[in-house]
Protein backbone atom coordinates (compact mmCIF):
# COMPACT_ATOMS: atom_id res chain seq x y z
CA UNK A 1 32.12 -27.43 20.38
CA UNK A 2 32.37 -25.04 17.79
CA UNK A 3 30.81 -27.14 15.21
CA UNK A 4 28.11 -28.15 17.77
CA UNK A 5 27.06 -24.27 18.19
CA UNK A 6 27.21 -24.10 14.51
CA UNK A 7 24.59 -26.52 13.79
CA UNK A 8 22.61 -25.40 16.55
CA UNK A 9 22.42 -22.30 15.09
CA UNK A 10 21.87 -23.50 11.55
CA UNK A 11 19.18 -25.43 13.24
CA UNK A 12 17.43 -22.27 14.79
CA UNK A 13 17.81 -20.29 11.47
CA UNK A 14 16.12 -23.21 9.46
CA UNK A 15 13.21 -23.45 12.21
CA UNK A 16 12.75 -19.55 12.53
CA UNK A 17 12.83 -19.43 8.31
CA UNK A 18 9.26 -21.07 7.76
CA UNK A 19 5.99 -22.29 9.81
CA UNK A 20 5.21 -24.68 6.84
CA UNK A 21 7.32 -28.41 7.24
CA UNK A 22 7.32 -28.14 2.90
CA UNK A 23 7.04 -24.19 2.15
CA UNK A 24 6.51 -23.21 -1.21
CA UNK A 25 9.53 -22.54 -2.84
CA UNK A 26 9.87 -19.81 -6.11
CA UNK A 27 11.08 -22.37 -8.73
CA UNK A 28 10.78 -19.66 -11.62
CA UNK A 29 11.44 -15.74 -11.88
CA UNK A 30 10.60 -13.98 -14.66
CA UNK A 31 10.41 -9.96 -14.74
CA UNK A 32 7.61 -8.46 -16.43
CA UNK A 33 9.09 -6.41 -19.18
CA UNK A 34 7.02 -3.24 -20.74
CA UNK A 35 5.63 -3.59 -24.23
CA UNK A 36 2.73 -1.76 -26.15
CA UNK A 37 -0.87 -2.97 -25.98
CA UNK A 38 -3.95 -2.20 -26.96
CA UNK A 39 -4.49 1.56 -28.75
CA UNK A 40 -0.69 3.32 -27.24
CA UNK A 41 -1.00 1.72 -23.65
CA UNK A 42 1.80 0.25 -21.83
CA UNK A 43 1.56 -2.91 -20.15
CA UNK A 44 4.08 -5.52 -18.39
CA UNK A 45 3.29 -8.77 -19.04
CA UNK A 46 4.54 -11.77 -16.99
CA UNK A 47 2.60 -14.90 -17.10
CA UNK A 48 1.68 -14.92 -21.21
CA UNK A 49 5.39 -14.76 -22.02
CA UNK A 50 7.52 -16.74 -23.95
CA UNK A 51 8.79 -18.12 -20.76
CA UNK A 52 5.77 -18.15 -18.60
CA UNK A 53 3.12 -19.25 -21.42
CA UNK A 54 0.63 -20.02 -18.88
CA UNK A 55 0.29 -21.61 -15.35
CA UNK A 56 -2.76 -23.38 -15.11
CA UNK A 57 -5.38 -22.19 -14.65
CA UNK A 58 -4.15 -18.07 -15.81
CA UNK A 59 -3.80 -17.33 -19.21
CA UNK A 60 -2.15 -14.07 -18.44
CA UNK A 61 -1.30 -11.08 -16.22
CA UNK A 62 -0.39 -7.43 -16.99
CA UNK A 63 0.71 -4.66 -15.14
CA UNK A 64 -0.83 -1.47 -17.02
CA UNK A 65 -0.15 1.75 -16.75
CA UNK A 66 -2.35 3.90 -19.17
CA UNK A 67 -2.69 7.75 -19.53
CA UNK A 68 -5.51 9.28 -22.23
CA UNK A 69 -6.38 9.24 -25.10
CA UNK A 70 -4.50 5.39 -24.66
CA UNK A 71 -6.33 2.61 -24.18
CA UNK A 72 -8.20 -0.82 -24.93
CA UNK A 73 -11.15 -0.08 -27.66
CA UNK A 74 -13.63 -2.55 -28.25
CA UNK A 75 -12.03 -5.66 -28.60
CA UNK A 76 -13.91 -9.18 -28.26
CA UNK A 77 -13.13 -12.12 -25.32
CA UNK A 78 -14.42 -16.04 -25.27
CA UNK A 79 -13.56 -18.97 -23.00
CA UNK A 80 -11.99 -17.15 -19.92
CA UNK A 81 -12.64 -14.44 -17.24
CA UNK A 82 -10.64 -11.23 -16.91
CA UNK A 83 -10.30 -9.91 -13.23
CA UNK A 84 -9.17 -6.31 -13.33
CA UNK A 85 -8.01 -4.49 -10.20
CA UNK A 86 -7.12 -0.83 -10.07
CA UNK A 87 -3.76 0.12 -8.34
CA UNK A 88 -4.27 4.16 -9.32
CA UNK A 89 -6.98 6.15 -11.24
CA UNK A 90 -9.95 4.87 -12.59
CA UNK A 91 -11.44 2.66 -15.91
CA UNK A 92 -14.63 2.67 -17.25
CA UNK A 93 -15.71 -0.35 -19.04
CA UNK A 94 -18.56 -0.90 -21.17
CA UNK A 95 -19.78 -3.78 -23.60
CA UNK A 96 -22.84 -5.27 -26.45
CA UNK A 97 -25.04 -6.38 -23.77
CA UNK A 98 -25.58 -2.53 -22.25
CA UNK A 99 -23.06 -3.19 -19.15
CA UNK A 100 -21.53 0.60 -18.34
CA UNK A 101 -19.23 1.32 -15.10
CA UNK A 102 -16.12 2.69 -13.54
CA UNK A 103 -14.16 0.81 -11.22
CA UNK A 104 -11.75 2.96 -9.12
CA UNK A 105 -8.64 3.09 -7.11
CA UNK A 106 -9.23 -0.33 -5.14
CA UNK A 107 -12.19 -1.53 -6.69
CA UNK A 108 -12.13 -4.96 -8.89
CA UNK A 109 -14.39 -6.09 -12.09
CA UNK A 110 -14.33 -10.14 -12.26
CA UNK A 111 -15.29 -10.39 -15.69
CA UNK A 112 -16.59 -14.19 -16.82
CA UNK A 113 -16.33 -13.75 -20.75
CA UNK A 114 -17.95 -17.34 -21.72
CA UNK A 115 -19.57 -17.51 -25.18
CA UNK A 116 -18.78 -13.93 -26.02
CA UNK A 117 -18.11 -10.60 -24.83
CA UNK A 118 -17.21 -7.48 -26.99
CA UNK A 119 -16.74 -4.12 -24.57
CA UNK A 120 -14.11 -1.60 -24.23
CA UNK A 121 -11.79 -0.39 -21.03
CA UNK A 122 -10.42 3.07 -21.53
CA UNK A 123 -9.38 5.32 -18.46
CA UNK A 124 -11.84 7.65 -16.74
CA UNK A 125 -10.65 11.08 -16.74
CA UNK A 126 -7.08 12.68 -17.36
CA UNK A 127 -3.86 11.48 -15.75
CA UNK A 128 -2.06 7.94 -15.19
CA UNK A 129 -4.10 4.88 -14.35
CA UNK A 130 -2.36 1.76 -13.06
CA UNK A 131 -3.86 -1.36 -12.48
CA UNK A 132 -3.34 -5.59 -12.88
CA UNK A 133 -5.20 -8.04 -15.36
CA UNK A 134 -5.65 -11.62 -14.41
CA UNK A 135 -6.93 -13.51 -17.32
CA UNK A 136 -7.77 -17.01 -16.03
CA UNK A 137 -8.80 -20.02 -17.74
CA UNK A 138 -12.49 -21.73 -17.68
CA UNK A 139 -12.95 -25.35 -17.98
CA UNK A 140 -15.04 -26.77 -20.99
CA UNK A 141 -17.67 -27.06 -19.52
CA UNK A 142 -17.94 -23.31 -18.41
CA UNK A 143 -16.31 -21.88 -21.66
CA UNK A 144 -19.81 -21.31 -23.31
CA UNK A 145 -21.59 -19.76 -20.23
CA UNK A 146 -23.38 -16.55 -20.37
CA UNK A 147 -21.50 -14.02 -19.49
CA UNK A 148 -21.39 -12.34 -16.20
CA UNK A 149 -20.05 -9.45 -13.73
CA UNK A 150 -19.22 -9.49 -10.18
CA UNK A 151 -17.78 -5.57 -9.07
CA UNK A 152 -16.16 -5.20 -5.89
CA UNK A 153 -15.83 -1.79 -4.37
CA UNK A 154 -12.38 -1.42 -2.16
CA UNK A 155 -14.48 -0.23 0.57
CA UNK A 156 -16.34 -3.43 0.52
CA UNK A 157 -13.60 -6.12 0.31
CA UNK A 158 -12.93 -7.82 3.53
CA UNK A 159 -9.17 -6.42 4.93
CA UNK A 160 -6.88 -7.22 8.07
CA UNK A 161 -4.03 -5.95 9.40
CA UNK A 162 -2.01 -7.95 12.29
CA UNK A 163 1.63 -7.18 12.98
CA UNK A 164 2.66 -4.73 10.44
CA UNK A 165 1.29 -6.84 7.50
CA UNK A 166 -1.88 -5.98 5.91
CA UNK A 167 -4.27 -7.45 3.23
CA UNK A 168 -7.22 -7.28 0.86
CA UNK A 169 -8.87 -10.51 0.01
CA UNK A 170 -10.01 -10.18 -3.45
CA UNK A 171 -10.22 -13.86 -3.70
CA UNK A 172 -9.93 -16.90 -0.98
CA UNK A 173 -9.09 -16.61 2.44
CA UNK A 174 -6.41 -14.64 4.83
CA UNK A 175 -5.90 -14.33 8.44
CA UNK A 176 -9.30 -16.65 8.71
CA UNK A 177 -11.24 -13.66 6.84
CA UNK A 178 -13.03 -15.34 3.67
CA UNK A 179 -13.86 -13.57 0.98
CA UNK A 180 -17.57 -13.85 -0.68
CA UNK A 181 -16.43 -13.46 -4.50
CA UNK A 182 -17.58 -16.82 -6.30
CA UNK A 183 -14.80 -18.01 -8.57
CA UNK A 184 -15.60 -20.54 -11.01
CA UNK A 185 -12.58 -21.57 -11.15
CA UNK A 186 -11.72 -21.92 -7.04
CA UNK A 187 -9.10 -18.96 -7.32
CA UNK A 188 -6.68 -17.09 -4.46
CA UNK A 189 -6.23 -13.43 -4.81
CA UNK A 190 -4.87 -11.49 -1.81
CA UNK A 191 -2.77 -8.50 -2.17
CA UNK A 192 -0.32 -8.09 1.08
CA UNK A 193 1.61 -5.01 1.89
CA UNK A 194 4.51 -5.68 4.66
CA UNK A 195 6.18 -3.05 6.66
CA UNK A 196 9.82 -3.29 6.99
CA UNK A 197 10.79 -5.87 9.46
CA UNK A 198 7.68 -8.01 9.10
CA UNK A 199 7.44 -11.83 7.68
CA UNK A 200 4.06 -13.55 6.73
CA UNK A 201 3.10 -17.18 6.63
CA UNK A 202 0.08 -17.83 3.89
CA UNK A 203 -1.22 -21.11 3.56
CA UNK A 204 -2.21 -22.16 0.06
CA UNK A 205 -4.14 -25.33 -1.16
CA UNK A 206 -1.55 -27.91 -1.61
CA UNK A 207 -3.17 -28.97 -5.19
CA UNK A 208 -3.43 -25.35 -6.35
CA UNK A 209 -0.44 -23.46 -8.75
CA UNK A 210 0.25 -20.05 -7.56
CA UNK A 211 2.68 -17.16 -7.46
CA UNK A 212 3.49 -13.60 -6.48
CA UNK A 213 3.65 -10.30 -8.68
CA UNK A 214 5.57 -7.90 -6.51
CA UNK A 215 4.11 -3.78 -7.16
CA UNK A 216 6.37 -2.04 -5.19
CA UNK A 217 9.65 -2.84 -2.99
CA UNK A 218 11.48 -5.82 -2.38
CA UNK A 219 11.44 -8.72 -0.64
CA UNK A 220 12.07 -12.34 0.60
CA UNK A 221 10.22 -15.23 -0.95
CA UNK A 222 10.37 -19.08 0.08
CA UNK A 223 13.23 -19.39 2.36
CA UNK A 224 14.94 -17.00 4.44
CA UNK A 225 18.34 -17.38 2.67
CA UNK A 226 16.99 -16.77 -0.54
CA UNK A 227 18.40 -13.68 -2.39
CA UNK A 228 16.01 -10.39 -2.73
CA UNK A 229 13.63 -9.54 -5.34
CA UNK A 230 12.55 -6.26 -6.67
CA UNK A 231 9.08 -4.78 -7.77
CA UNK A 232 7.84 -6.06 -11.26
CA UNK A 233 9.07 -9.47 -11.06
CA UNK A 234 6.53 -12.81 -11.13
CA UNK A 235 7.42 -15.44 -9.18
CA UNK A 236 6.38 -18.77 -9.51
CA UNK A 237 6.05 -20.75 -6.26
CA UNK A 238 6.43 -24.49 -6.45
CA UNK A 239 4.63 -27.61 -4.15
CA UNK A 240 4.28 -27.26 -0.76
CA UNK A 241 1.72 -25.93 2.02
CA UNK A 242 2.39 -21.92 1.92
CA UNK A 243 4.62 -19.28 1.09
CA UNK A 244 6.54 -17.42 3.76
CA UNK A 245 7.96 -13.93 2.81
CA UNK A 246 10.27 -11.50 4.84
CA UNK A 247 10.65 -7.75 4.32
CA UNK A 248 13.86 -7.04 5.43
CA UNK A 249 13.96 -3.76 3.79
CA UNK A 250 13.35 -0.30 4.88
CA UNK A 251 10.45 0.15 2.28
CA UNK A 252 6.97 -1.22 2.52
CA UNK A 253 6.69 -4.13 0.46
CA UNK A 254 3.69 -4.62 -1.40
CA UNK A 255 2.43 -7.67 -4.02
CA UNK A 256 -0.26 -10.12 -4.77
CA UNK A 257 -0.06 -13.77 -3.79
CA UNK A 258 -2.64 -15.76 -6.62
CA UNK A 259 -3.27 -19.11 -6.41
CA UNK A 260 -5.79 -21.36 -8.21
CA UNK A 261 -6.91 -25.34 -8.89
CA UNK A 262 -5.56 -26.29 -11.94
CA UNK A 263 -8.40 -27.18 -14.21
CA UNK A 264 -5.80 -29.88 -16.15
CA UNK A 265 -6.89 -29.61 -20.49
CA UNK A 266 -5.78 -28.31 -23.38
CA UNK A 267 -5.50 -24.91 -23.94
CA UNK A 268 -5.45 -23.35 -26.87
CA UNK A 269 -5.34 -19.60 -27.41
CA UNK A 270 -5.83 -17.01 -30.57
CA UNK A 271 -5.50 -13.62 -29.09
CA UNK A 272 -8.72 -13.01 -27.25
CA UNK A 273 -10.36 -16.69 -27.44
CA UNK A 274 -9.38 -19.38 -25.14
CA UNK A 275 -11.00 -22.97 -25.82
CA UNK A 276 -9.62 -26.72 -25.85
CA UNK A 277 -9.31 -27.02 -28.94
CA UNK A 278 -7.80 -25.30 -32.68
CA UNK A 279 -11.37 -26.12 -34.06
CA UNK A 280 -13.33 -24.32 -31.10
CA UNK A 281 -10.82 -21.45 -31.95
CA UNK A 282 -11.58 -21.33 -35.76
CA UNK A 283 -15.58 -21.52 -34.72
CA UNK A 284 -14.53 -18.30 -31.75
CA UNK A 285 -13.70 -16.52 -34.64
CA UNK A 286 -16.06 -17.12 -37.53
CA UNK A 287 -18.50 -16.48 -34.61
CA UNK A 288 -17.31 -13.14 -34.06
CA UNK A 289 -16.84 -12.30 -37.56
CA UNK A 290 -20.29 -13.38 -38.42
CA UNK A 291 -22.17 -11.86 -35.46
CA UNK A 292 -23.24 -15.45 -33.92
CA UNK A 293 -22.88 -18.06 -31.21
CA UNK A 294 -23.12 -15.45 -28.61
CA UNK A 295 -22.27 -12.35 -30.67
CA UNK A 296 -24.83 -11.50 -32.52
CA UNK A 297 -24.90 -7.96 -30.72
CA UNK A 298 -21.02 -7.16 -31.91
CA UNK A 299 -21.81 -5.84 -35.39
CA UNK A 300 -24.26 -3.26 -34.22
CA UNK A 301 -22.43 -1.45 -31.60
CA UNK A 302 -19.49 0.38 -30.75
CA UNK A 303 -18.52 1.92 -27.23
CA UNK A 304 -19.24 5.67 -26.68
């Protein structure tokens, strides 16, 4: 009898612990340690590590947290798109082509590089700015694009709140709320905040990668036996139909849940270029040294 009650309650416990008959397990943790960046910023990098290189399709993803006169001075891109979202304060942005703006507390720039992009990010006015940057790959046949913008003020990002969890759907879909960003690269980005006590269930594209940076608590990732994980940490989910989390804390928990369609070639990086192969890299940079190919603007300007 005893051992009957104590599968019965193993049984409950397993059924109660996910909605998903294969939930999405974290197969890797790494913790995103701080390290200088740019002109005296202070970023902490996670996917672009040793150990987490890349997970196709992102290239990268920082945490930064920037105070004046630090920054990121003019500094070229090619190949990828860089999707920065402020957590605190503001960044103005500018580049060669005459693009100026300031994306605040909430607001996202989805940046598509392409064949060349030379602008500057530096933050808008005194204090500490905090934010994330998502580099994420393009496929070949995107890599030499034009480049283009798409700015999202927080106000105007679809949000929903059901049963003390809430989200913003940068990217992808939530709680049957789309959002209207086009990714290029069919891309997840939904940043949750759960108040103590709550659980969410998130479906996510079986074929896609994907994974979690936490901001700010703790909290319960995969199963509901698996051990608790702090703020700063990126975890990387593996197969399955969606990722259940718990906050069994007495802290709000919040993170970001990313998830995108692997685009499956070779990557091949040299700081700010990202193409398929080491020859596209060497013609990335004799391009930018030589003003061409999509930069001819870079050796006339310089950001105010």
């Amino acid at each position: 009898k005893i051992n009957l009650v104590e599968t019965n309650i193993k049984n409950i416990k397993m059924s109660m612990s996910s909605i998903f008959s294969r939930p999405r397990l974290v197969v890797k943790k790494v913790l995103a340690r701080a390290q200088n960046e740019g002109d005296g910023a202070i970023v902490r990098r996670s996917i672009g590590r040793p150990e987490l290189q890349n997970l196709d399709p992102f290239l990268m993803l920082d945490e930064f947290n920037v105070s004046p006169p630090a920054g990121f001075p003019d500094h070229p891109h090619r190949g990828f798109e860089t999707v920065t979202y402020m957590l605190q304060g503001a960044f103005t942005h500018q580049d060669f082509a005459g693009h100026k703006g300031t994306i605040r507390t909430g607001d996202v720039q989805w940046m598509t590089a392409g064949r060349g992009i030379v602008h500057s990010e530096m933050p808008a006015g005194p204090g500490t700015h905090k934010g994330l940057q998502l580099w994420i790959n393009l496929s070949s046949k995107d890599k030499m694009i034009e480049p283009r913008y798409q700015e999202l003020l927080h106000q105007d990002m679809p949000k929903v709140e059901k049963d003390g969890v809430s989200v913003t759907i940068l990217a992808g879909e939530s709680m049957g709320i789309k959002s209207q960003v086009f990714t290029r690269t069919p891309t997840m980005y939904l940043d949750f905040t759960l108040k103590p006590g709550s659980e969410h269930h998130q479906p996510i594209p079986k074929t896609w990668n994907a994974f979690i940076y936490i901001v700010e608590g703790e909290g319960v990732f995969g199963s509901l036996d698996s051990t608790t994980t702090p703020a700063h940490h990126c975890l990387v989910l593996g197969p399955g139909e969606g990722l259940s989390v718990w906050n069994k804390s007495s802290k709000p928990l919040r993170f970001v849940l990313i998830g995108g369609q692997p685009i499956n070639e070779p990557v091949v990086q040299y700081g700010p270029f990202v193409m398929n192969t080491k020859s596209e890299i060497m013609q990335a940079y004799q391009d930018y040294q030589l003003g061409k190919n999509g930069f001819e603007r870079s050796r006339q300007w310089c950001s105010k």
